[in-house]
Protein backbone atom coordinates (compact mmCIF):
# COMPACT_ATOMS: atom_id res chain seq x y z
CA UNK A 1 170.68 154.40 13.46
CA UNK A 2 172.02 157.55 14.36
CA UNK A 3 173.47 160.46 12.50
CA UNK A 4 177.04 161.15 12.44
CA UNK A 5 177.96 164.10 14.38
CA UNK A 6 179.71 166.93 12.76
CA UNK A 7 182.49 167.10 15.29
CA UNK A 8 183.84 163.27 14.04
CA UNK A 9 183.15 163.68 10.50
CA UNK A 10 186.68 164.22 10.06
CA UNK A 11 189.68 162.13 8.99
CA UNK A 12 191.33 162.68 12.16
CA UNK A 13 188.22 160.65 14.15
CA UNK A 14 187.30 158.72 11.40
CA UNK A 15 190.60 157.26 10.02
CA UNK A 16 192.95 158.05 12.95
CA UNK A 17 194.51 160.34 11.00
CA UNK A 18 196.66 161.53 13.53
CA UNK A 19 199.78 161.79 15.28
CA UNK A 20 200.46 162.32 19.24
CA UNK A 21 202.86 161.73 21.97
CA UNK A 22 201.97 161.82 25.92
CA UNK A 23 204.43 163.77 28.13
CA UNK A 24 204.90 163.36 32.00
CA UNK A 25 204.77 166.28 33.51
CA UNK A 26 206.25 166.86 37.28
CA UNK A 27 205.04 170.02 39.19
CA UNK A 28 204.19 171.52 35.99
CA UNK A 29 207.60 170.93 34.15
CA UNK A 30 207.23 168.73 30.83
CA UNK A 31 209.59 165.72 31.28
CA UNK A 32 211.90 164.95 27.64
CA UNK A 33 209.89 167.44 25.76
CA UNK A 34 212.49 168.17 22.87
CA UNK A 35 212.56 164.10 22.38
CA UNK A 36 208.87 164.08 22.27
CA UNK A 37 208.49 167.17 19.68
CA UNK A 38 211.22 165.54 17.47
CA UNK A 39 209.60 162.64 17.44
CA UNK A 40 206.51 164.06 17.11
CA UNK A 41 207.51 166.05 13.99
CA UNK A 42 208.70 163.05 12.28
CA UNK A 43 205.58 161.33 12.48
CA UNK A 44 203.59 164.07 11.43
CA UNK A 45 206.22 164.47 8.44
CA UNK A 46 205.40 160.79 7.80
CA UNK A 47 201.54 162.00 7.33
CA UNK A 48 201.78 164.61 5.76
CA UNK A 49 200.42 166.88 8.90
CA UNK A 50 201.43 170.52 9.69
CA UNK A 51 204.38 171.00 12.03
CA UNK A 52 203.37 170.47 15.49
CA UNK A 53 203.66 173.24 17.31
CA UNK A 54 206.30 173.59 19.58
CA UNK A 55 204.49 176.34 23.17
CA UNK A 56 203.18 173.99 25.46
CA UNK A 57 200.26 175.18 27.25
CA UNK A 58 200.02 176.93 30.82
CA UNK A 59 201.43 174.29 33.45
CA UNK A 60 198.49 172.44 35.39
CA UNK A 61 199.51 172.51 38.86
CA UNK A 62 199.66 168.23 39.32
CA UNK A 63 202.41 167.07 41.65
CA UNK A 64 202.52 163.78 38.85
CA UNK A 65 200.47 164.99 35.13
CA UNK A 66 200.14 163.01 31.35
CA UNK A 67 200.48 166.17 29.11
CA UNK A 68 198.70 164.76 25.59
CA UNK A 69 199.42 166.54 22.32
CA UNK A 70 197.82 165.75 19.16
CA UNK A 71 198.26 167.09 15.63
CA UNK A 72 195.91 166.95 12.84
CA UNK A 73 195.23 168.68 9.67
CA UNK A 74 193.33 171.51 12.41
CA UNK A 75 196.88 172.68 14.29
CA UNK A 76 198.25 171.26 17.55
CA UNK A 77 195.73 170.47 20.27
CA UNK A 78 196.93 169.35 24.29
CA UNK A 79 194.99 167.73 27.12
CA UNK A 80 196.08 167.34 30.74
CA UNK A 81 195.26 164.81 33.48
CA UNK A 82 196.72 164.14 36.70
CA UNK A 83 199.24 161.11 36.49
CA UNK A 84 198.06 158.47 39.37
CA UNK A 85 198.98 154.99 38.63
CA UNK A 86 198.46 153.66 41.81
CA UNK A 87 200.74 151.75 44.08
CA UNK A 88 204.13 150.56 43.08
CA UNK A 89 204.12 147.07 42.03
CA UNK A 90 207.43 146.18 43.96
CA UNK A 91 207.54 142.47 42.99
CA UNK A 92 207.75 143.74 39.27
CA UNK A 93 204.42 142.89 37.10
CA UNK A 94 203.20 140.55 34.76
CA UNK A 95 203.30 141.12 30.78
CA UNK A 96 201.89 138.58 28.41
CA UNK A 97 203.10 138.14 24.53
CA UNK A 98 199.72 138.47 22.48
CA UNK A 99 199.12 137.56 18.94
CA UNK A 100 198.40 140.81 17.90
CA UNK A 101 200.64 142.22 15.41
CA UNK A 102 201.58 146.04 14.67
CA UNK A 103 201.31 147.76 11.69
CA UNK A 104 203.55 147.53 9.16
CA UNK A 105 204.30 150.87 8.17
CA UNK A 106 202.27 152.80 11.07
CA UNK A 107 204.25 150.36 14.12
CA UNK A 108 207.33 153.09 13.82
CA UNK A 109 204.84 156.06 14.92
CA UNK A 110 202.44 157.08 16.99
CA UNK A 111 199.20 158.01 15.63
CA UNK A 112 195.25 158.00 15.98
CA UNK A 113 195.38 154.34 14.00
CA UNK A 114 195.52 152.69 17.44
CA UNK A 115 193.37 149.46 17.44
CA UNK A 116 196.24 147.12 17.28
CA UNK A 117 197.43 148.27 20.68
CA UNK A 118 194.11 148.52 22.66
CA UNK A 119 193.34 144.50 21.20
CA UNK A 120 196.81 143.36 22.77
CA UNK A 121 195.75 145.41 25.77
CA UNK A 122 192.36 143.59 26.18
CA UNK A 123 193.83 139.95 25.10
CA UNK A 124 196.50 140.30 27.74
CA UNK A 125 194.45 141.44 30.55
CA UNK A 126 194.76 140.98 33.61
CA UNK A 127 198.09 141.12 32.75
CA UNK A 128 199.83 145.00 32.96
CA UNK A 129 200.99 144.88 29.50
CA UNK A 130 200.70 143.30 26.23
CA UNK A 131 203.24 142.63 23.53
CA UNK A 132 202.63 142.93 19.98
CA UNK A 133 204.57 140.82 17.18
CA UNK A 134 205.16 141.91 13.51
CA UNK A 135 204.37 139.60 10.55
CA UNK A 136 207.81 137.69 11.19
CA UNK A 137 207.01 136.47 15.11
CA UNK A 138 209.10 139.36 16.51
CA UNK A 139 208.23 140.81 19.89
CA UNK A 140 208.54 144.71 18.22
CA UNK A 141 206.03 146.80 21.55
CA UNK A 142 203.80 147.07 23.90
CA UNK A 143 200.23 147.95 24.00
CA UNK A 144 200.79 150.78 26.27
CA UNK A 145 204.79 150.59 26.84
CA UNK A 146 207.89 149.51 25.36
CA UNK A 147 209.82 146.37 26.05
CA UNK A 148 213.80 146.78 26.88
CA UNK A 149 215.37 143.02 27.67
CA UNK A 150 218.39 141.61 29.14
CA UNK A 151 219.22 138.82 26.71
CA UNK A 152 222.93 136.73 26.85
CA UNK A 153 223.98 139.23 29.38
CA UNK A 154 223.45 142.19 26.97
CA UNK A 155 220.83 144.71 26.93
CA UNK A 156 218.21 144.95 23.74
CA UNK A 157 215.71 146.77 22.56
CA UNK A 158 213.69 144.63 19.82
CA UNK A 159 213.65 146.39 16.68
CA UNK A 160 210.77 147.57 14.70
CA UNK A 161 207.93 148.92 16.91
CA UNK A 162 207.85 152.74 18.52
CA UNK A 163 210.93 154.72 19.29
CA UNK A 164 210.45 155.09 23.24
CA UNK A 165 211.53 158.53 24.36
CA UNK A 166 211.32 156.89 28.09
CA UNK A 167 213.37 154.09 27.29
CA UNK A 168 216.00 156.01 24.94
CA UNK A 169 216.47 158.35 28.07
CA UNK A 170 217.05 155.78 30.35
CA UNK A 171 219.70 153.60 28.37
CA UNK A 172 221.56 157.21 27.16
CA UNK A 173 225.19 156.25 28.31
CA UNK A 174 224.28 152.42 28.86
CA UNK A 175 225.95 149.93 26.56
CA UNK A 176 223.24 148.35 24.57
CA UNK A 177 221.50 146.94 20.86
CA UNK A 178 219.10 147.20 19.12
CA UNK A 179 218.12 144.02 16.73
CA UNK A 180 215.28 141.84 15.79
CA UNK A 181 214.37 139.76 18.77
CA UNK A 182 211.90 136.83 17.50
CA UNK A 183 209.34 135.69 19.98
CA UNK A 184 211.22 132.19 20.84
CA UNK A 185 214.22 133.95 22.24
CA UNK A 186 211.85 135.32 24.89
CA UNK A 187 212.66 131.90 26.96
CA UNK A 188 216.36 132.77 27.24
CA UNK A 189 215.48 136.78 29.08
CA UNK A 190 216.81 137.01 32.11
CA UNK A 191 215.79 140.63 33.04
CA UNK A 192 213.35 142.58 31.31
CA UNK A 193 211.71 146.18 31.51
CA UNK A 194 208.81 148.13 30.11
CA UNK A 195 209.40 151.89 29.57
CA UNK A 196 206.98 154.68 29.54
CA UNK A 197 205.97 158.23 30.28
CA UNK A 198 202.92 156.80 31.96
CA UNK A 199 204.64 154.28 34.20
CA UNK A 200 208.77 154.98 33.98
CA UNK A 201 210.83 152.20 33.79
CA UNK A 202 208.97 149.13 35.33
CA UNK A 203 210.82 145.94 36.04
CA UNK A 204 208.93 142.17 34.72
CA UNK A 205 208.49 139.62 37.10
CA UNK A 206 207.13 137.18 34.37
CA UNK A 207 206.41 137.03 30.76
CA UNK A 208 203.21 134.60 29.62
CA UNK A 209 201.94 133.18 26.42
CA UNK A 210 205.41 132.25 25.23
CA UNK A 211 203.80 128.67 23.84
CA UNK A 212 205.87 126.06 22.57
CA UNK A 213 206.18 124.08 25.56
CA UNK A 214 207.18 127.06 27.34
CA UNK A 215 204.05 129.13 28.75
CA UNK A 216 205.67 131.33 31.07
CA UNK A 217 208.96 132.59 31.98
CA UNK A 218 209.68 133.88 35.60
CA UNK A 219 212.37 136.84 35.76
CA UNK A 220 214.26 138.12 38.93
CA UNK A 221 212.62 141.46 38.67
CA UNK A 222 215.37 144.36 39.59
CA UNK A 223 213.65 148.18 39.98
CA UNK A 224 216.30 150.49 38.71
CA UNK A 225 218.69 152.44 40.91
CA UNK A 226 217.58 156.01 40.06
CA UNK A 227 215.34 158.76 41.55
CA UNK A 228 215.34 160.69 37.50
CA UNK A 229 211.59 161.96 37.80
CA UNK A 230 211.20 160.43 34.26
CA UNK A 231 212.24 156.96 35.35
CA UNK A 232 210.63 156.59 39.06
CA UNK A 233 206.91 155.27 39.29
CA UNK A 234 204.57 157.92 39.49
CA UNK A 235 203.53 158.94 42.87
């Protein structure tokens, strides 16, 4: 058995105590940044952290970057990588609906408490992205996204999981709800998206682990019309 180093022996490592937000950064220029420091700031009202602070670092010079900033009881810290995701998937991708479910009170933010989302990740793989429930069967996120859906010809983002800067700036003008969407009305989705500063907006080509006589449900997968840095696939 080893000693615990120094450097974790800290609520922040040890408890996820913690709140973050990853930015896409183009050329240098942070993409949404006021919607990810509000957002931010709420969460780290919700903890009880310190106001994040609001001077992002130097730009690195990446043609596509993931700007990552994380408060904790030390000040505001950031980390930079270069943003490659790989090739387009232009037939859409693949998501599967996981029984993992979010937190209850944590599922609103985004903080170091993070296990829920990295299980969905590894119980839908190879799938590109897993959905988490809550405790009443409601599709509420995604392990590494968000989920927008076309249900009865009407646009809808489930209720109750993260509040997607990505997928708030993409549906700003756009008629649309936002409601509980229990996992059984997945079989009725005719369209359906995933949103985030990692990936953009990313169209699904099928949804799996629906159960109830209903495994899988394959979507006409539609990219959007739009050339928005923040909504395009990286690269």
């Amino acid at each position: 058995m080893k000693a615990l180093p120094d450097a974790v022996n800290d609520p922040a490592w040890l408890h996820g105590a913690t709140a973050f937000t990853t930015v896409r950064t183009r050329l240098g220029a942070p993409l949404l940044w006021p919607a990810h420091l509000a957002r931010l700031r709420h969460t780290c009202a919700f903890l009880g952290l310190p106001d994040p602070d609001p001077d992002l670092p130097p730009p690195a010079p990446h043609a596509w970057g993931l700007l990552r900033v994380t408060v904790t009881d030390s000040g505001t810290f950031a980390s930079e990588r270069s943003l490659t995701a790989g090739p387009r998937p232009e037939g859409g991708v693949t998501v599967r609906l996981t029984g993992v479910q979010v937190h209850p009170q944590l599922g609103a933010h985004k903080t170091g408490n993070y296990l829920p989302y990295r299980l969905a990740a590894r119980e839908a793989a190879p799938c590109f992205e897993g959905w988490l429930l809550n405790a009443h069967g409601q599709l509420v996120d995604g392990s590494r996204t968000s989920p927008l859906l076309e249900l009865d010809g009407q646009l809808v983002v489930p209720a109750g999981g993260l509040p997607s800067v990505t997928r708030a700036a993409f549906l700003r003008g756009t008629p649309h709800v936002s409601r509980p969407v229990h996992a059984h009305e997945l079989a009725r989705v005719t369209h359906a998206w995933v949103c985030g500063s990692g990936v953009g907006t990313v169209p699904v080509a099928r949804i799996e682990g629906l159960g109830g006589g209903c495994p899988a449900r394959d979507l006409n997968a539609q990219w959007p019309d739009t050339t928005e840095p923040a909504f395009v696939w990286p690269g």
